[in-house]
Protein backbone atom coordinates (compact mmCIF):
# COMPACT_ATOMS: atom_id res chain seq x y z
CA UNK A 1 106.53 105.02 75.99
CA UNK A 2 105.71 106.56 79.39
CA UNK A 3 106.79 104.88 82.16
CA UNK A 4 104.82 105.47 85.61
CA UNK A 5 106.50 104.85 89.13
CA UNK A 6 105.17 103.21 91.93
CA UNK A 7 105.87 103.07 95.60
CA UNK A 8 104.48 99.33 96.54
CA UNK A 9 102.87 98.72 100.18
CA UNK A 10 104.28 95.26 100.11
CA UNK A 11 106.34 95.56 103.87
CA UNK A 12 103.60 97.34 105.40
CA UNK A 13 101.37 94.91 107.62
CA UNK A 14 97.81 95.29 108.24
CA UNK A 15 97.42 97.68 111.27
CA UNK A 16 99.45 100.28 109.26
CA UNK A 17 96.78 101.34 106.68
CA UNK A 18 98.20 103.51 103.84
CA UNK A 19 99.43 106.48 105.92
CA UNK A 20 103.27 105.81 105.59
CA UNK A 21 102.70 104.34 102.62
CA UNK A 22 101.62 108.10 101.09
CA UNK A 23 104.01 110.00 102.94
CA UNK A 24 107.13 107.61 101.98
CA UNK A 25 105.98 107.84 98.09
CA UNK A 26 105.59 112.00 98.49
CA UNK A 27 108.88 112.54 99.47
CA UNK A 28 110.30 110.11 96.90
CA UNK A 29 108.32 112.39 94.04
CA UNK A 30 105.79 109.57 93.40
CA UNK A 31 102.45 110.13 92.80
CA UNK A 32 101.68 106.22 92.29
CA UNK A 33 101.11 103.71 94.93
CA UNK A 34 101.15 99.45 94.24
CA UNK A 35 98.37 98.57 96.62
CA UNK A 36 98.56 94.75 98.34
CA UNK A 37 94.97 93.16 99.03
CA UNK A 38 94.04 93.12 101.79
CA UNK A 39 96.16 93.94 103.78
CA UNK A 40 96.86 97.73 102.70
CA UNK A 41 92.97 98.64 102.74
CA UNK A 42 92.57 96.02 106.11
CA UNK A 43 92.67 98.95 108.77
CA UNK A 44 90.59 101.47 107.36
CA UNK A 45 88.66 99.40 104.15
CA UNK A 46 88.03 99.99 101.04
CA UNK A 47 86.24 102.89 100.35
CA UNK A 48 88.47 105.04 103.34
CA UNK A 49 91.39 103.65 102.13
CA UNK A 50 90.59 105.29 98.42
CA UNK A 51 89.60 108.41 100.49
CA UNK A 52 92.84 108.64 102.11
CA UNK A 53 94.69 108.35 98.76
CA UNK A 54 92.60 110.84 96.78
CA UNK A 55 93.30 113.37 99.49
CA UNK A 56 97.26 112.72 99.31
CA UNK A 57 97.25 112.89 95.78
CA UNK A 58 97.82 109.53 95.00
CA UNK A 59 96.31 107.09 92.44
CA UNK A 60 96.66 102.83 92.00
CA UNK A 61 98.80 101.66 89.68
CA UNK A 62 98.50 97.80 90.78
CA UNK A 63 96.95 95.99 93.12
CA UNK A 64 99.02 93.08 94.33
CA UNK A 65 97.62 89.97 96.01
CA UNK A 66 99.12 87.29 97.70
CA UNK A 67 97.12 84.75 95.67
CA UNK A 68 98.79 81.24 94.03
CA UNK A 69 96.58 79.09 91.94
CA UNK A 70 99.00 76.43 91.38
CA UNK A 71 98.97 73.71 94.80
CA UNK A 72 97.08 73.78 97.38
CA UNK A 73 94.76 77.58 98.09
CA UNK A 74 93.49 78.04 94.68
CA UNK A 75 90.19 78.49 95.97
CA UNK A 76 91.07 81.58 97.85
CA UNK A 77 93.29 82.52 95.35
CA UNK A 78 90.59 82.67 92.90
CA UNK A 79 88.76 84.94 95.05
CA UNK A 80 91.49 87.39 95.87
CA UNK A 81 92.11 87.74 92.11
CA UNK A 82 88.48 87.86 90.81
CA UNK A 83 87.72 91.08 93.91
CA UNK A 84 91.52 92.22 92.77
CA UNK A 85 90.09 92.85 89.39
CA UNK A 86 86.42 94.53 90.60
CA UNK A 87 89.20 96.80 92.57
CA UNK A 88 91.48 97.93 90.05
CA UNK A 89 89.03 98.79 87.59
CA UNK A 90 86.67 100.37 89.98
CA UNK A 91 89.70 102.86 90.97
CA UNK A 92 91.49 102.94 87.53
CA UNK A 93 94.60 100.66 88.00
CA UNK A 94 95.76 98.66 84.81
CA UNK A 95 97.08 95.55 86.71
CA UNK A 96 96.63 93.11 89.25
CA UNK A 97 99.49 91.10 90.43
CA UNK A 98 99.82 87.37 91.21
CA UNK A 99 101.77 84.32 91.66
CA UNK A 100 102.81 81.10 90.87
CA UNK A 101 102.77 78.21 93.77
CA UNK A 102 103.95 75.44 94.31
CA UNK A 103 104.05 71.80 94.70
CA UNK A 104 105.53 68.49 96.22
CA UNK A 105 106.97 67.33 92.84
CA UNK A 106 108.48 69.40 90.01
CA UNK A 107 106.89 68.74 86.36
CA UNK A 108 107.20 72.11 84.64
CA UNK A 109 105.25 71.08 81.96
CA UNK A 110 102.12 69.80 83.93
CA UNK A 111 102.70 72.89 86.38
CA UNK A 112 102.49 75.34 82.85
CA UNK A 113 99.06 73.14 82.01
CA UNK A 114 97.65 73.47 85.24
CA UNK A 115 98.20 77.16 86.19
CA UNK A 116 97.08 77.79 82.39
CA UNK A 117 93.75 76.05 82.94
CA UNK A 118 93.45 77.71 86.46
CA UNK A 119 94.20 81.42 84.96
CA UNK A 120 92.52 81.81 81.66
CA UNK A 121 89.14 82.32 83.25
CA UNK A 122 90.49 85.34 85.59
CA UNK A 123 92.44 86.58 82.56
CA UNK A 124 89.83 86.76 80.32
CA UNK A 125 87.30 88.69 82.96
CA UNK A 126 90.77 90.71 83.18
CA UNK A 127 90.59 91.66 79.58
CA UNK A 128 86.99 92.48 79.80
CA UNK A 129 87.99 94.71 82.45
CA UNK A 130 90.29 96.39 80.92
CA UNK A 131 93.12 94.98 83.71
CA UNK A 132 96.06 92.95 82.95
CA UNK A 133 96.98 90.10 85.64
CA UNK A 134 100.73 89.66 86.20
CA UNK A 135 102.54 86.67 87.11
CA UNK A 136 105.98 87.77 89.08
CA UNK A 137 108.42 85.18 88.89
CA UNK A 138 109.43 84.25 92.28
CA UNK A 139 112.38 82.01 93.96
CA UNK A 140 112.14 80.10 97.00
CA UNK A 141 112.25 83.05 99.66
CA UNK A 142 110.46 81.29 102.51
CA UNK A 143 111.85 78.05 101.85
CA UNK A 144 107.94 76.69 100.84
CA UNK A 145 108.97 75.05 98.04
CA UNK A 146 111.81 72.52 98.17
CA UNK A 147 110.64 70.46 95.73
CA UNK A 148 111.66 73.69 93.45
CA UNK A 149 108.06 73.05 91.60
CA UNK A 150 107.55 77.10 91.37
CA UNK A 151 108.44 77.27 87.27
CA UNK A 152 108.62 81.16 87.46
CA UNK A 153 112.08 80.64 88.22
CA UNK A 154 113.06 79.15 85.25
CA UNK A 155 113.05 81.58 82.29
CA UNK A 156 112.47 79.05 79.45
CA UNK A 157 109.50 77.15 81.75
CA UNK A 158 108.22 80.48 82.45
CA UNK A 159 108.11 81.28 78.70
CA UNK A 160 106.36 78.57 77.55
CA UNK A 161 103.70 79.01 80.28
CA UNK A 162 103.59 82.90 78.67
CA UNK A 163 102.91 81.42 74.90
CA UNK A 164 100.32 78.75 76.28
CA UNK A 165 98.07 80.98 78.01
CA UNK A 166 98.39 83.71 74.99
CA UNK A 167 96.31 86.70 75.87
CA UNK A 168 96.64 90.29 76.13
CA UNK A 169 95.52 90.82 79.22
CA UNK A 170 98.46 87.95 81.22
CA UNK A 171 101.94 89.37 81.36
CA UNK A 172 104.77 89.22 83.31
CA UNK A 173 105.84 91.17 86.47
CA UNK A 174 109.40 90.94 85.52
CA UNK A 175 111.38 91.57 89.31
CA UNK A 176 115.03 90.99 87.76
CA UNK A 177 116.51 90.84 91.91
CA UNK A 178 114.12 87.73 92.50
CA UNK A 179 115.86 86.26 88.99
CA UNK A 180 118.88 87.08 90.71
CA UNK A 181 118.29 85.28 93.79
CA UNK A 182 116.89 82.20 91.85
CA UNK A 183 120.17 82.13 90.34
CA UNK A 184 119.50 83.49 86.86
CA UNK A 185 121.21 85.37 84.77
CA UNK A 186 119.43 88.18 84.27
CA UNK A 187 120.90 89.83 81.29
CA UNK A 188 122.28 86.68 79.67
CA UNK A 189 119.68 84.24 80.58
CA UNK A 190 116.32 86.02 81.49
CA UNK A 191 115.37 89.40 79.50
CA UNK A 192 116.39 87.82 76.16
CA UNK A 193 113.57 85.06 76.45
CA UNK A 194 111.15 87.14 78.53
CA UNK A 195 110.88 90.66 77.18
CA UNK A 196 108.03 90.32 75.12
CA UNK A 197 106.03 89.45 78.10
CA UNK A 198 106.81 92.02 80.14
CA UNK A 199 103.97 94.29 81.50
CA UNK A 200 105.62 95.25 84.70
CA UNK A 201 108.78 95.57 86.76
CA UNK A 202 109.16 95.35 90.13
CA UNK A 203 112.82 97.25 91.84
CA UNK A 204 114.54 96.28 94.61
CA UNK A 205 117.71 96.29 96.08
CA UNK A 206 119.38 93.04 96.91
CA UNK A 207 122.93 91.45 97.60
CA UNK A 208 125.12 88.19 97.63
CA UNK A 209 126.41 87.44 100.78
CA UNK A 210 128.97 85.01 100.79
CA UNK A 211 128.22 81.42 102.68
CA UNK A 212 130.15 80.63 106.02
C-alpha cells in the first residue's frame, strides 16, 4: 500500500499563512501538507491559500479542525466539520480530522452513545463525499479535562466507540506519542485493539521527563 507523507500546519498560528509551512515541507522532500481550519487559510483565505500551494507544488492530504462534538461547542463543531468536508473534497484531500471532548463526569459508555449520535450525520455526508473523518485519540494536554471523560484515551473505550458508529468513511487518526502520554502502552495495549481502525497516523517526537 502507498503511504503518502505529510507536513501538518498544526504550530503555525493564524498571521503565518502557509508560507513556512511550504518551505519547511520542501526541504523535508514532502510534497503533502495537513492543513488546520481556519487557522492555516485565516491570513490569506481560502481560495489564495490553495493558490499559494499549487504554486509550491503542494497538495492537501487532511484538513484538521479543532472541532469536539462531545460537551459543550458541538454547535461550532458541527460547522467546522460539515465546511471541513466541502474543503477537502473541493481540493482533493481524503480526510478531515477531529476530536473527541470532554465532560464533567466520565461514563465511557454514554460518552461512545453520544459522540456516535453526534457523528454519524457528518460521517455519512463524509462518505458521500468521498472523505473519511478521523477521530485522533487525545490525552489531557491542556489540563481541560480532569474529570478524564475524553474516552480516546482508553484503547478498549475507543474501540467500542469505532464498532458502534461502523462506517467506512470514520476511522482513527492513530498518534501513538499522544497514547504514550495518556499512559498507554502502545505496542502492548493500543495497536493490537485499534489497527483495524486506523486511517491515519500522526508522528511526533515526545519524551518522559522524570517528576521533581
Amino acid at each position: 500500500m502507498a503511504m503518502t507523507l505529510a507536513f501538518s500546519g498544526t504550530e503555525y498560528d493564524d498571521e503565518d499563512g502557509v508560507h513556512q509551512l511550504t518551505q519547511v515541507a520542501s526541504g523535508a522532500g514532502m510534497r503533502h501538507v495537513e492543513l488546520w481550519y481556519p487557522k492555516n487559510y485565516a491570513l490569506y483565505g481560502v481560495s489564495s491559500t490553495r493558490a499559494r500551494l499549487a504554486d509550491a507544488g503542494m497538495s492537501v492530504a487532511c484538513i484538521s479542525t479543532p472541532s469536539t462534538l462531545y460537551g459543550s461547542g458541538r454547535d461550532r463543531a458541527r460547522e467546522l466539520l460539515y465546511r471541513a468536508l466541502q474543503l477537502a473534497e473541493e481540493c482533493g484531500a481524503g480526510i478531515v480530522n477531529t476530536y473527541f471532548g470532554h465532560a464533567d463526569v466520565a461514563d465511557d459508555e454514554e460518552a461512545a452513545a453520544e459522540y456516535a449520535r453526534l457523528v454519524t450525520p457528518i460521517v455519512q455526508e463524509a462518505g458521500e463525499r468521498g472523505v473519511t473523518v478521523t477521530l485522533e485519540n487525545e490525552f489531557d494536554a491542556f489540563g481541560w479535562d480532569p474529570a478524564g471523560s475524553d474516552i480516546t484515551r482508553r484503547p478498549a473505550s475507543l474501540e467500542r466507540l469505532c464498532s458502534r458508529v461502523n462506517h467506512p468513511a470514520f476511522k482513527l487518526n492513530f498518534d501513538a506519542a499522544n497514547f504514550h502520554c495518556a499512559s498507554v502502552d502502545v505496542l502492548t495495549e493500543a495497536y493490537p485493539l485499534l489497527h483495524e481502525h486506523i486511517g491515519y497516523v500522526h508522528v511526533k517526537n515526545v519524551r518522559t521527563i522524570p517528576s521533581a
